[in-house]
N, C-alpha and C. Protein backbone atom coordinates (compact mmCIF):
# COMPACT_ATOMS: atom_id res chain seq x y z
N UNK A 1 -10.09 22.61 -23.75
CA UNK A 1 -8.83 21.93 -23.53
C UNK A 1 -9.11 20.62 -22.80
N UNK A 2 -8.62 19.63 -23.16
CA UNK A 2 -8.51 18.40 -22.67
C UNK A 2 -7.10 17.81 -21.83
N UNK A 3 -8.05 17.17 -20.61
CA UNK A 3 -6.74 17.18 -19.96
C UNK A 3 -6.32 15.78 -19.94
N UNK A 4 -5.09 15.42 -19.51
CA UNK A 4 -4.28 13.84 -19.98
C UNK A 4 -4.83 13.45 -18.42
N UNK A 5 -5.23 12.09 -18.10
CA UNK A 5 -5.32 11.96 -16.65
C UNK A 5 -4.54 9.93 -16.65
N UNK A 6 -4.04 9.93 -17.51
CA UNK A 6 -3.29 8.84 -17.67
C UNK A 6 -2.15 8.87 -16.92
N UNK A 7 -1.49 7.57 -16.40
CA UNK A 7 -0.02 7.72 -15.37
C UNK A 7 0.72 7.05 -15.91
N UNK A 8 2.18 7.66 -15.88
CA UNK A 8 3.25 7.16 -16.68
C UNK A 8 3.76 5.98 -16.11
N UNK A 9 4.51 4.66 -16.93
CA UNK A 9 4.44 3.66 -16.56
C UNK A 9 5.99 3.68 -15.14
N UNK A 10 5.96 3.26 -14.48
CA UNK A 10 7.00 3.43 -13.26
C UNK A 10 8.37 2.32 -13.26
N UNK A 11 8.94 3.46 -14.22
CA UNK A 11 10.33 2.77 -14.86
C UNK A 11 11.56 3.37 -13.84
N UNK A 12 12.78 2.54 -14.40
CA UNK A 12 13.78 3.20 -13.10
C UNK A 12 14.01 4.92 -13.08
N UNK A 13 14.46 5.21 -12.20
CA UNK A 13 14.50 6.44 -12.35
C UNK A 13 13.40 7.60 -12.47
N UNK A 14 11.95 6.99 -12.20
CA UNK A 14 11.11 8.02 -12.68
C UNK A 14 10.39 8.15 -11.53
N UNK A 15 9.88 9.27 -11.14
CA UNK A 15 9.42 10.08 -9.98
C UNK A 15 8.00 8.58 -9.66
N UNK A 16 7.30 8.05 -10.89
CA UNK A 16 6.32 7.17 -10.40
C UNK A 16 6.44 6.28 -9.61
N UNK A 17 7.51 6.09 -10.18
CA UNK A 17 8.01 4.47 -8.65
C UNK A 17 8.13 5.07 -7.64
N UNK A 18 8.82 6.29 -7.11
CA UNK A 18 9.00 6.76 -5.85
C UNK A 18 7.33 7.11 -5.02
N UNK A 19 6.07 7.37 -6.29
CA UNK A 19 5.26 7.51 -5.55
C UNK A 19 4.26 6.36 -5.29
N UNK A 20 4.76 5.32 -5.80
CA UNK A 20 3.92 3.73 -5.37
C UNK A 20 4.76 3.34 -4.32
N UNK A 21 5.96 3.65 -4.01
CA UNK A 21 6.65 3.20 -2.66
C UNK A 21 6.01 4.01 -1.90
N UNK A 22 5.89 5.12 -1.86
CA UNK A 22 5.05 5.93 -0.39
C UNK A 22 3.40 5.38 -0.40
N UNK A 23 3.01 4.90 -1.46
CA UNK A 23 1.89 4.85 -1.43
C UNK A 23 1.32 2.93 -0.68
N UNK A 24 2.42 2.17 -0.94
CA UNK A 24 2.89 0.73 -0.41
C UNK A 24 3.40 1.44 0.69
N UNK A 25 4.06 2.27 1.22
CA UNK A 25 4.64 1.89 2.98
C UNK A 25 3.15 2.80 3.40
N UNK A 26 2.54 3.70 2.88
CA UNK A 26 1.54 4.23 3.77
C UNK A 26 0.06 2.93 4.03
N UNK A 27 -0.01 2.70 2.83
CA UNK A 27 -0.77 1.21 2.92
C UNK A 27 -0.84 0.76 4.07
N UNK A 28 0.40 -0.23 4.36
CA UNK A 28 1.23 -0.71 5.05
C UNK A 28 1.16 -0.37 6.59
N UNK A 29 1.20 0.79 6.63
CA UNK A 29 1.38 1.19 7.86
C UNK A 29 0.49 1.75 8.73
N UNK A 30 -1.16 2.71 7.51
CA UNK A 30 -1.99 2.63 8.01
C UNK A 30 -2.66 1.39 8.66
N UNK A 31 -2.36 -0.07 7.56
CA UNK A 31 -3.67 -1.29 8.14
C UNK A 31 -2.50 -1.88 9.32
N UNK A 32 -1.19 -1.73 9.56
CA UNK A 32 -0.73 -2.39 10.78
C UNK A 32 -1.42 -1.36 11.90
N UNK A 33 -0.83 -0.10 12.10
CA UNK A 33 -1.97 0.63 13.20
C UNK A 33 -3.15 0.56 13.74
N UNK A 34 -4.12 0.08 12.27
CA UNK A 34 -5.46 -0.11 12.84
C UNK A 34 -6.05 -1.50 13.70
N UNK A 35 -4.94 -2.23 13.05
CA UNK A 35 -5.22 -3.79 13.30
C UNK A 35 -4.70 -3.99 14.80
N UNK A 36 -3.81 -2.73 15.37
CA UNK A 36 -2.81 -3.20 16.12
C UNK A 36 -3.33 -2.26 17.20
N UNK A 37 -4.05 -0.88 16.98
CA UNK A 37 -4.82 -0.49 17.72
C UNK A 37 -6.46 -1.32 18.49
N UNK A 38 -7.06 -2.02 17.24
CA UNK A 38 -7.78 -2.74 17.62
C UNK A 38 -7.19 -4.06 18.61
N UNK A 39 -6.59 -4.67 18.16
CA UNK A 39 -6.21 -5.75 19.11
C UNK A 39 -5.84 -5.12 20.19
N UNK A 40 -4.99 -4.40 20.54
CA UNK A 40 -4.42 -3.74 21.89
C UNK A 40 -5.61 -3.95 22.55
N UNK A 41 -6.32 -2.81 22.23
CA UNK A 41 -7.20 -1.70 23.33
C UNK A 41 -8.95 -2.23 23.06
N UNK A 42 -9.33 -2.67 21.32
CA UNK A 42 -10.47 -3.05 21.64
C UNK A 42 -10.71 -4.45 22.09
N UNK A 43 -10.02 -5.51 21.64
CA UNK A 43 -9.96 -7.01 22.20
C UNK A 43 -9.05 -7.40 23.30
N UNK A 44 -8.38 -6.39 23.71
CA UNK A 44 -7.62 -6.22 24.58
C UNK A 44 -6.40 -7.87 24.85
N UNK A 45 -5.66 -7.76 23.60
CA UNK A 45 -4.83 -9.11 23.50
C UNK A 45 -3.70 -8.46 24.08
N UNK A 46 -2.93 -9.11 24.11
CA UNK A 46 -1.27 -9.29 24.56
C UNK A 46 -0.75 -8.35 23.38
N UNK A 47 0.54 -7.79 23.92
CA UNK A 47 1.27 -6.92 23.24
C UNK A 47 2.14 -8.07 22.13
N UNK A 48 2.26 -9.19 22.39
CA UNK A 48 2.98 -9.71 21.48
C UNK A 48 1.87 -10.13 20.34
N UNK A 49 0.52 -10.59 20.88
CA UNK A 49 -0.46 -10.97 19.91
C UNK A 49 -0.72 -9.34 18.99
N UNK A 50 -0.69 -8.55 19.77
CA UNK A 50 -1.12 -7.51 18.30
C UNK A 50 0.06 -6.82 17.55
N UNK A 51 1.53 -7.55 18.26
CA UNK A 51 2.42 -7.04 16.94
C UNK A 51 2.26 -7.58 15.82
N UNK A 52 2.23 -9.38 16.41
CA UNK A 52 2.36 -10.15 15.44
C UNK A 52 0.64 -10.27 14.23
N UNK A 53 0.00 -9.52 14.78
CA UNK A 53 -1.04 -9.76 13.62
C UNK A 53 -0.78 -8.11 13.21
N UNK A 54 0.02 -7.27 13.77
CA UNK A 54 -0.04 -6.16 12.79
C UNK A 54 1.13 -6.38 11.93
N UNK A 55 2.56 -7.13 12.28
CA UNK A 55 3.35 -7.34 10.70
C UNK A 55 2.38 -7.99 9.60
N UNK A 56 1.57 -9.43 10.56
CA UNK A 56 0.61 -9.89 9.79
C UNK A 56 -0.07 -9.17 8.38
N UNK A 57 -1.21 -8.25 9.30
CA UNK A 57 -1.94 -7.22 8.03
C UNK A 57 -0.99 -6.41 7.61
N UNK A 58 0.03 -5.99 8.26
CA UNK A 58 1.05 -4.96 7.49
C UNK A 58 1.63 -5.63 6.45
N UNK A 59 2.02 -6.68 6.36
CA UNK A 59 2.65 -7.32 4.97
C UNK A 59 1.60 -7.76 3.94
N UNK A 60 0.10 -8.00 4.40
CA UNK A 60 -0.71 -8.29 3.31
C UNK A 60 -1.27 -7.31 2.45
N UNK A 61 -1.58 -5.96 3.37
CA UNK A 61 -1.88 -4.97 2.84
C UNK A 61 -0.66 -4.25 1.82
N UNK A 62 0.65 -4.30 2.34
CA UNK A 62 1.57 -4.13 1.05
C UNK A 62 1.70 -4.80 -0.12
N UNK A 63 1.31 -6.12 0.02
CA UNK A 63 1.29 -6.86 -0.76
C UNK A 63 0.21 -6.40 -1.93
N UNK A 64 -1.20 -6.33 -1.29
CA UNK A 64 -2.48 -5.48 -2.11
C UNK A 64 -2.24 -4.31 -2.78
N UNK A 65 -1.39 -3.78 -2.30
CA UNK A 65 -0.69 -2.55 -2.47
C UNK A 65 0.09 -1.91 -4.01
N UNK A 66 0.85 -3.26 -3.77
CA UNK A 66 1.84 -3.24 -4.80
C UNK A 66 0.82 -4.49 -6.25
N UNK A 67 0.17 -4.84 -5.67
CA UNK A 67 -1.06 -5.50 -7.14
C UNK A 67 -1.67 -4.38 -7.27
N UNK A 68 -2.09 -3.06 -6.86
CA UNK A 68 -3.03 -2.37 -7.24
C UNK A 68 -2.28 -1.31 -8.08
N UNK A 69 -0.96 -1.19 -8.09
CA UNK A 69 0.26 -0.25 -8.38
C UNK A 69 0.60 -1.07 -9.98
N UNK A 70 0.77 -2.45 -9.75
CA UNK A 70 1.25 -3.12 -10.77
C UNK A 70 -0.38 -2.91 -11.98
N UNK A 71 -1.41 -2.83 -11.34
CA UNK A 71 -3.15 -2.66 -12.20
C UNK A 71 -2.25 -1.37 -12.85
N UNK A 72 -2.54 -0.37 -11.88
CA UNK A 72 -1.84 1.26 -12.77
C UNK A 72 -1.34 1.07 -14.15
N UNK A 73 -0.06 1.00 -14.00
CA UNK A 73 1.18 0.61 -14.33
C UNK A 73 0.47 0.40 -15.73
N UNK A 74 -0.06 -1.01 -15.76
CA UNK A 74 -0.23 -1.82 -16.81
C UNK A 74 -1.28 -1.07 -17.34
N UNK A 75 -2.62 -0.13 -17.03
CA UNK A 75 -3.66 0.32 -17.43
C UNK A 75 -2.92 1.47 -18.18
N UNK A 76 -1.50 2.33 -17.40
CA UNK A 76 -1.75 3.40 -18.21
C UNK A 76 -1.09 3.18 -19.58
N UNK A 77 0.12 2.15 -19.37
CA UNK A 77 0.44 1.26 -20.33
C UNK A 77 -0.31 1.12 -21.49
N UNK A 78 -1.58 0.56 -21.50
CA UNK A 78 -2.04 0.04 -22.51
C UNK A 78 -3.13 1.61 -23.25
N UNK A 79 -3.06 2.65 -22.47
CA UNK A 79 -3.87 3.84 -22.86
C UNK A 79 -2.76 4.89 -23.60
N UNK A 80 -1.44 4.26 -23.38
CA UNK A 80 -0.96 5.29 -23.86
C UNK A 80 -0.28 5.18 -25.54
């Protein structure tokens, strides 16, 4: 038996989009923590300097996020 390992394309209403949004806010929220843990405690900056570079990486990493979602998308697209 052969198994399908292709992903359905993430149209309205379909369970896929709901799992590239968790998969964009976890993104997201892991690289603001790390960035924001590091600045805190290992470079030891100002509380305002490591919010502002964790929205920083937090919005770029969503951004990466949602290009790597839109790769999917279009790959399983063209396999199916």
């Amino acid at each position: 038996m052969k198994l399908d390992h292709t992903r359905g394309t993430a149209g309205p209403g379909s369970g896929a989009a709901m799992k590239h949004w968790r998969y964009i806010a976890l993104h997201a929220v892991t690289a603001g923590a790390f960035i924001f843990l590091l600045q805190r405690y290992a470079l030891e900056a100002s509380l305002d300097t490591s919010l502002l570079w964790t929205l920083a990486f937090g919005g770029c990493s969503a951004g990466l996020a949602v290009r790597q979602c839109n790769r999917w998308s279009e790959e399983a697209s063209r396999h199916a």
